[in-house]
Protein backbone atom coordinates (compact mmCIF):
# COMPACT_ATOMS: atom_id res chain seq x y z
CA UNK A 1 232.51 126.26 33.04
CA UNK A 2 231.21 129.16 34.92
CA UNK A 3 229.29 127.21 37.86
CA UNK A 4 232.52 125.37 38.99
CA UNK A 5 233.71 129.65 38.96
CA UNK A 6 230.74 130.77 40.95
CA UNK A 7 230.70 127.93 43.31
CA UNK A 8 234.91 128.22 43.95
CA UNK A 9 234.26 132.22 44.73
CA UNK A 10 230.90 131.20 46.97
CA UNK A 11 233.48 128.48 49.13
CA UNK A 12 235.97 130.79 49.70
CA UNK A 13 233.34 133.50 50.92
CA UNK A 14 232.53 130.87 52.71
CA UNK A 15 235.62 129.69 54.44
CA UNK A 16 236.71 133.76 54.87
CA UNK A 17 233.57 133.64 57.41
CA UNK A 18 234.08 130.69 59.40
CA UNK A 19 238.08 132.00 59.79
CA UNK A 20 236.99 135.41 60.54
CA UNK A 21 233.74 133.60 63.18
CA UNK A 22 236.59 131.29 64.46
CA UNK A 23 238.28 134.42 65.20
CA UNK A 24 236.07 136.10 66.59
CA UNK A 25 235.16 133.29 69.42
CA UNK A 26 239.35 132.80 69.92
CA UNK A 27 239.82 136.47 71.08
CA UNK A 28 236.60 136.27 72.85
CA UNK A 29 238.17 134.02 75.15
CA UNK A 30 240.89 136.38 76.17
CA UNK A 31 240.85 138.72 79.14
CA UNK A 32 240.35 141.80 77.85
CA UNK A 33 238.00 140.86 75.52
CA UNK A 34 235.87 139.55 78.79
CA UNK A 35 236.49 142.85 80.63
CA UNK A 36 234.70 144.39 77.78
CA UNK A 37 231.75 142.23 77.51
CA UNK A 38 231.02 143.10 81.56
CA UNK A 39 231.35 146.43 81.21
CA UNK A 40 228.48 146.28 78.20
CA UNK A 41 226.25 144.38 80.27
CA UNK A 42 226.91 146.84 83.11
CA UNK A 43 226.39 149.62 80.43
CA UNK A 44 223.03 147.86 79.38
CA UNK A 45 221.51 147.11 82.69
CA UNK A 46 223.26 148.65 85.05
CA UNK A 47 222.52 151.72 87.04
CA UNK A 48 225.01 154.53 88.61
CA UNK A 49 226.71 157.86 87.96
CA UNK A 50 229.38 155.39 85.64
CA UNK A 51 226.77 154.57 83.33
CA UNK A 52 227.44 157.18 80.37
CA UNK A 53 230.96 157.18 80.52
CA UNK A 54 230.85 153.00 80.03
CA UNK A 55 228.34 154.29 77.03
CA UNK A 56 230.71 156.80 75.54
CA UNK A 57 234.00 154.34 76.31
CA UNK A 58 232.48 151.58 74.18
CA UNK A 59 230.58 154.00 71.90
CA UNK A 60 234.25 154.81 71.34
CA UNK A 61 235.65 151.39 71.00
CA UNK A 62 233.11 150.91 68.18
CA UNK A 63 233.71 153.97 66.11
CA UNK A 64 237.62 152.87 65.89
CA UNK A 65 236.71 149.77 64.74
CA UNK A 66 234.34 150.56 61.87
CA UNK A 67 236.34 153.64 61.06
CA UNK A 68 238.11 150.25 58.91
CA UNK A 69 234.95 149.67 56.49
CA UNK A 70 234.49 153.80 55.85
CA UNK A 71 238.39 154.91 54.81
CA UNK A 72 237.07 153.57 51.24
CA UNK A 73 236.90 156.29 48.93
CA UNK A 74 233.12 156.53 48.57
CA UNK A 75 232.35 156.27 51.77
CA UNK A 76 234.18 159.31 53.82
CA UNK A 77 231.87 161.30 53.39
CA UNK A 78 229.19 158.35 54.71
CA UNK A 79 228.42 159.70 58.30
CA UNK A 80 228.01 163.33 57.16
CA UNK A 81 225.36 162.15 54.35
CA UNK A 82 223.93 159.88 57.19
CA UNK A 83 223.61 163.31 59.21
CA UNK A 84 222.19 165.24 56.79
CA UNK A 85 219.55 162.59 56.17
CA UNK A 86 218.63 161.94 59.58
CA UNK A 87 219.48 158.70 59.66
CA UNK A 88 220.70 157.54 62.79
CA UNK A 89 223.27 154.33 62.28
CA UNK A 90 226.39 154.22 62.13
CA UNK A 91 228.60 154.58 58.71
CA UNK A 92 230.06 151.25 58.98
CA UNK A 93 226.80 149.40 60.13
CA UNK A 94 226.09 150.73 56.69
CA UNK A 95 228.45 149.96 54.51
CA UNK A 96 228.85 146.44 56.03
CA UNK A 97 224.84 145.71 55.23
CA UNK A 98 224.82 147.05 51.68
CA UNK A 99 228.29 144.97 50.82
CA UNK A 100 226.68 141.69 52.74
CA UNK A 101 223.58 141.83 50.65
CA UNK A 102 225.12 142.45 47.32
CA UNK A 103 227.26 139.83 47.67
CA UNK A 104 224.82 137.45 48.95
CA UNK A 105 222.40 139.09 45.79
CA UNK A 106 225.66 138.46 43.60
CA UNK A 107 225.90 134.45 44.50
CA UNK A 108 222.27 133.41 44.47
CA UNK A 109 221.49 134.97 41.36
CA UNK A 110 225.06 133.73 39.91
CA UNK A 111 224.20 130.25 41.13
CA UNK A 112 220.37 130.21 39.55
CA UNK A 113 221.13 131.92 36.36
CA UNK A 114 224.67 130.88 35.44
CA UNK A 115 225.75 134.09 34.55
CA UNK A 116 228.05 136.47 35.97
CA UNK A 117 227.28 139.37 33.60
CA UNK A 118 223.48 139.35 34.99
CA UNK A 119 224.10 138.99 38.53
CA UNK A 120 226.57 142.02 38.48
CA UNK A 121 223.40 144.14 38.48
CA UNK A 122 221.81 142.25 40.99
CA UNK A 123 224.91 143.16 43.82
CA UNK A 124 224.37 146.79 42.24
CA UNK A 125 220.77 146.93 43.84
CA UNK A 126 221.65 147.31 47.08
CA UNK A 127 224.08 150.26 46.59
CA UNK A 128 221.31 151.70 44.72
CA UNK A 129 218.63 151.34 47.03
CA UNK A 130 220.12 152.49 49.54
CA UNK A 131 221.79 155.71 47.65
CA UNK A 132 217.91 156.25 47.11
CA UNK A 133 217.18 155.76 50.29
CA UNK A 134 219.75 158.08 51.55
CA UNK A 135 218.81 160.64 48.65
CA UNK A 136 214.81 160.66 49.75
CA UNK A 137 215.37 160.92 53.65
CA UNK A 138 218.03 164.08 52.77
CA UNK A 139 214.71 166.15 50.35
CA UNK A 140 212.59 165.08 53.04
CA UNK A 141 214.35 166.16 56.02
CA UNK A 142 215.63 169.80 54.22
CA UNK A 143 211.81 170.29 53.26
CA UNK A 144 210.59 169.59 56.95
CA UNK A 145 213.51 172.24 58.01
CA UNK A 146 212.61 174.76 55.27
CA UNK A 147 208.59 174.65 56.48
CA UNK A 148 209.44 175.27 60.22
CA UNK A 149 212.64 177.56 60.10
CA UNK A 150 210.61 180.53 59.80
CA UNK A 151 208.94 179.85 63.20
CA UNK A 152 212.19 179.52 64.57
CA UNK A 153 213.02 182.60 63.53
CA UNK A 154 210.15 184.28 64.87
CA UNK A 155 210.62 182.65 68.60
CA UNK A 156 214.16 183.89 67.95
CA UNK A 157 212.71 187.34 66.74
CA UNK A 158 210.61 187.82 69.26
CA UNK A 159 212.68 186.53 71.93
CA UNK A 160 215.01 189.01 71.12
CA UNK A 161 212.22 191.69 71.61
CA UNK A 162 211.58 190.40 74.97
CA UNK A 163 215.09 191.15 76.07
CA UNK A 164 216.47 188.06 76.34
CA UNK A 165 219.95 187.35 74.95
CA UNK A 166 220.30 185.16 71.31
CA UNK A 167 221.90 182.43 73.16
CA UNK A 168 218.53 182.59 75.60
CA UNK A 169 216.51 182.55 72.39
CA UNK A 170 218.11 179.65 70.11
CA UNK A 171 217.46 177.23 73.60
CA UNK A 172 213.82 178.19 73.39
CA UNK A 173 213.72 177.64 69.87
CA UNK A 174 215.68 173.82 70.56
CA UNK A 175 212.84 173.69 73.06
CA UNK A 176 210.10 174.38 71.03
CA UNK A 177 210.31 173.74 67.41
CA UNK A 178 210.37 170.32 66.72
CA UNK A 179 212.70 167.58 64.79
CA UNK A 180 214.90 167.96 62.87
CA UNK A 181 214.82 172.65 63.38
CA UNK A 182 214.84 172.05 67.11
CA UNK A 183 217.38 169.61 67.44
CA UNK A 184 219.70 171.05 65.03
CA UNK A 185 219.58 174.66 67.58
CA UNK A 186 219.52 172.13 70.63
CA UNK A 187 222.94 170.62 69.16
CA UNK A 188 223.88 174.66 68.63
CA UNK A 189 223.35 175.95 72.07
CA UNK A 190 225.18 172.43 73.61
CA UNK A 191 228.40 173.81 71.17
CA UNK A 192 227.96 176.88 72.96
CA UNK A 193 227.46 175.50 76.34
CA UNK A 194 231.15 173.85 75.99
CA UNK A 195 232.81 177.09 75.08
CA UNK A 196 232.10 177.07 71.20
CA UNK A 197 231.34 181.10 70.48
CA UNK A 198 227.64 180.74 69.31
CA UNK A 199 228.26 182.41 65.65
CA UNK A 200 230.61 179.53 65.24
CA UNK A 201 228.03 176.78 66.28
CA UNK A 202 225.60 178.62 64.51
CA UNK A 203 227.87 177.93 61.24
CA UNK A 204 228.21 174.80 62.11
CA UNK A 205 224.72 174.02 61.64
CA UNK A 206 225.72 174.31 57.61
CA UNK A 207 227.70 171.11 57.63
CA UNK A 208 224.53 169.37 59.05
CA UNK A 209 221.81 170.30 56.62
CA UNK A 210 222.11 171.83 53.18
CA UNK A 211 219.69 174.99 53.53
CA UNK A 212 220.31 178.33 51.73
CA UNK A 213 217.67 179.93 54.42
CA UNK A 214 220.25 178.50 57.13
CA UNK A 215 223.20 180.34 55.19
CA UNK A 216 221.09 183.70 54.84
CA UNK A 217 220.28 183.23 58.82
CA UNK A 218 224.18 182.48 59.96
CA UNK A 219 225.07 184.98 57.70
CA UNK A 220 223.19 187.38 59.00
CA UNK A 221 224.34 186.18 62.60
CA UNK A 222 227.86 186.53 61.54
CA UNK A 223 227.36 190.13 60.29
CA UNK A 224 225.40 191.29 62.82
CA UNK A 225 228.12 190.28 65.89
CA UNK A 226 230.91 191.74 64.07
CA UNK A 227 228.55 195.59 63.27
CA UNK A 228 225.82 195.13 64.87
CA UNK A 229 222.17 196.57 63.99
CA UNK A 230 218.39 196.00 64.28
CA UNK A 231 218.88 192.06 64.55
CA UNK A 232 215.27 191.14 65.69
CA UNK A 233 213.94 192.74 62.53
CA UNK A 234 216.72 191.26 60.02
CA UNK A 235 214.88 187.94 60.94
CA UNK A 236 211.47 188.95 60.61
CA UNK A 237 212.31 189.94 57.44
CA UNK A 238 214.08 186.92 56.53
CA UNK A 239 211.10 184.92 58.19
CA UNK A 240 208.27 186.52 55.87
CA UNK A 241 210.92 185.93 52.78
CA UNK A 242 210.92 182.33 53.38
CA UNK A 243 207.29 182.26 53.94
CA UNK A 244 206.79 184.21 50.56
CA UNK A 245 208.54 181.58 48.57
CA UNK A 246 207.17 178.63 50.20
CA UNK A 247 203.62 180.18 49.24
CA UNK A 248 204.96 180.29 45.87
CA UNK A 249 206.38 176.49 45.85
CA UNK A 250 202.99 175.31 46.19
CA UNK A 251 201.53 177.77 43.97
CA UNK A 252 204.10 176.09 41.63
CA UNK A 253 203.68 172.45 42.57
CA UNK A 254 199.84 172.99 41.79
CA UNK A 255 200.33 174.19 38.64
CA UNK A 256 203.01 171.86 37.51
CA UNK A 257 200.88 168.73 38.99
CA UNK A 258 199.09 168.07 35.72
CA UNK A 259 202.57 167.08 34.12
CA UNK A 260 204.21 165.26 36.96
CA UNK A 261 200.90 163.38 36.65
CA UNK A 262 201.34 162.71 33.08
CA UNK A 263 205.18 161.66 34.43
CA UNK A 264 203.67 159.00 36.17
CA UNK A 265 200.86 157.77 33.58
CA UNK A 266 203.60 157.45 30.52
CA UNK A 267 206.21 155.40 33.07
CA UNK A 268 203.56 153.22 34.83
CA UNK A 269 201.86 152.81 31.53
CA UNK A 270 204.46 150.53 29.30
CA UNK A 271 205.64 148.11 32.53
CA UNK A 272 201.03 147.60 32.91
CA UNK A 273 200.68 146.97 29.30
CA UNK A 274 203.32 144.74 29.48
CA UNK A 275 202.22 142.69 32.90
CA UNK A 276 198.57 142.49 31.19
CA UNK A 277 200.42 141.05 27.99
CA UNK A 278 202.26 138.28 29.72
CA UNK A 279 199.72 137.59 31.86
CA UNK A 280 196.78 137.23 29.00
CA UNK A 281 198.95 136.05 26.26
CA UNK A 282 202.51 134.57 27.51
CA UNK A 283 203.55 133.32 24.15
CA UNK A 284 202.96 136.87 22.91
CA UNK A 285 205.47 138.33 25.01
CA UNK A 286 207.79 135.08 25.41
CA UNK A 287 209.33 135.55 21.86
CA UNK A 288 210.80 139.25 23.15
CA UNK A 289 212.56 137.30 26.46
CA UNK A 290 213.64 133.80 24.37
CA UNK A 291 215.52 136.11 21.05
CA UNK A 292 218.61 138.49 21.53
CA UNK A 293 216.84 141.10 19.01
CA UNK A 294 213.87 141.14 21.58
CA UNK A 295 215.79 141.73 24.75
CA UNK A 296 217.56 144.34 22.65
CA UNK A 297 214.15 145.86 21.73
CA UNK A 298 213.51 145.80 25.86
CA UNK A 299 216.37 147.20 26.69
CA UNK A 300 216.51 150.17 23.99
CA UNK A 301 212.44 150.78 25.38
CA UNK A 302 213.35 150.93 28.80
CA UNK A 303 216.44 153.70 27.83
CA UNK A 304 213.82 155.81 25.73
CA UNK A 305 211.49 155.12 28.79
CA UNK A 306 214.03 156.60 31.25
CA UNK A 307 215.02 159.51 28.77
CA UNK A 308 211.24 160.67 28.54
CA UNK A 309 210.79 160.45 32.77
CA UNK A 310 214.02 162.82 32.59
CA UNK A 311 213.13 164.76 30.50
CA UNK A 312 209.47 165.38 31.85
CA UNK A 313 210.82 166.12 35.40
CA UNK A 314 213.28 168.76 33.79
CA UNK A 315 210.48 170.60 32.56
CA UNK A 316 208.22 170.45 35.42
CA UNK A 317 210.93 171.32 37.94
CA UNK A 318 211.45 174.96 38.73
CA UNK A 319 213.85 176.16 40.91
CA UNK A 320 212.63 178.99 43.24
């Protein structure tokens, strides 16, 4: 009874795409449609003054039309997260990839299993790996900020020294300090090129990356051009506070690296044991996978599993 269900829901997938393809190649054949495909090939290969506005025109054209896929309720806040992480596709491109492959994950899985309680966690994966994904790019790229932000505020620090103007100063720093410190300044001093007062850019730079040492430095910005003051040394100070606690990170993450190890041992340690099992003696393990009390038994193992690794990386995490 539930393969007739599974193949009737894979058909009409099916049919939705060849009416939406069939589309597609209809409006294709209309003028305006044709007027757009020239002017990408001109914006592809062609040369001229007109070439960015073509680029921004149908960069334009293409927002509107995924802004459809990312008015869902999980996914307005898409492109900022993409921003933050660094990753550098669009939201819809996004959204339409992750909902292609879990439904494509949800059919094949329906179709060789003949369930559709199992395959529901098989469309899940994709949302999940690419939350993770998404998650991992984010600590990475704030970490990479957080090591060379001080530098930046030293160019900016001693910049300031020199004479030159803070406006002067956060363009050497885009110049100088590279991805992502020096691109988030270059994007700065552009806002501030098109009339944007700097402290306001400078804020800006909040909604890009989630840094506390960004708040303390636009902060201090913000404070500074409304009462002024020493601000070359407010940064140096901030610099070698940043520094400081860095130092102690490590200090940290070298004393807590015996128990993250020991996180790794006790989860990599069960799913071995197991493999070896199965591997040496399959009808050992078999009886777990072919009775409901054994997958029980899995399941309740994995949770305990999951609840230890949690519990672990509570302990050995320390906020500083």
């Amino acid at each position: 009874m539930l393969f007739p269900i599974v193949a009737l829901v894979f058909l009409t997938t099916l049919c939705a795409s060849c009416a939406i393809c069939l589309y597609i190649l209809r409006r294709s054949a209309s003028a305006r449609t044709e007027l757009r495909r020239r002017l990408q090939q001109m914006a592809r290969g062609g040369t001229g003054e007109t070439q960015p506005e073509l680029r921004e025109a149908l960069a334009r054209k293409a927002h509107q039309a995924g802004a459809v896929l990312t008015r869902m309720p999980h996914a307005r806040h898409l492109g900022k997260r993409l921003e933050q992480a660094g990753i550098g596709i669009p939201p819809a491109l996004l959204v339409a990839a992750v909902l292609s492959a879990a439904l494509f994950l949800f059919v094949v899985t329906a179709l060789e299993v003949g369930s559709i309680a199992l395959a529901l966690p098989a469309a899940v994966l994709p949302v999940v790996a690419a939350e993770f994904l998404i998650r991992v790019k984010t600590t990475r790229r704030i970490a990479r900020f957080t090591e060379l932000f001080p530098d930046a505020l030293s160019i900016i620090s001693r910049s300031l020294r020199a004479g030159q103007s803070l406006t002067t100063a956060i363009h050497l720093v885009s110049e100088e300090v590279p991805e992502p410190t020096g691109t988030l300044f270059k994007i700065a001093y552009e806002q501030q090129q098109l009339g944007l007062r700097l402290v306001d850019a400078l804020a800006d730079m909040n909604q890009r990356i989630e840094s506390m040492d960004l708040r303390f430095f636009t902060t201090v910005i913000a404070i500074n051009a409304d009462i002024g003051g020493n601000l070359s040394e407010l940064l140096d100070k901030l610099a070698v506070t940043i520094k400081e606690r860095l130092k102690i990170r490590r200090q940290v993450r070298v004393y807590t690296a015996q128990g993250r190890l020991s996180g790794y041992v006790l989860g990599a340690l069960p799913l071995v044991a197991f493999g070896c099992f199965t591997l040496l003696s399959p009808e050992y393990e078999s009886e777990l996978l072919r009775e409901p009390l054994g997958l029980y038994i899995l399941a309740f193992a994995a949770l305990l599993q999951i609840a230890g690794l949690f519990i672990i990386r509570r302990i050995i995490r320390i906020q500083i």
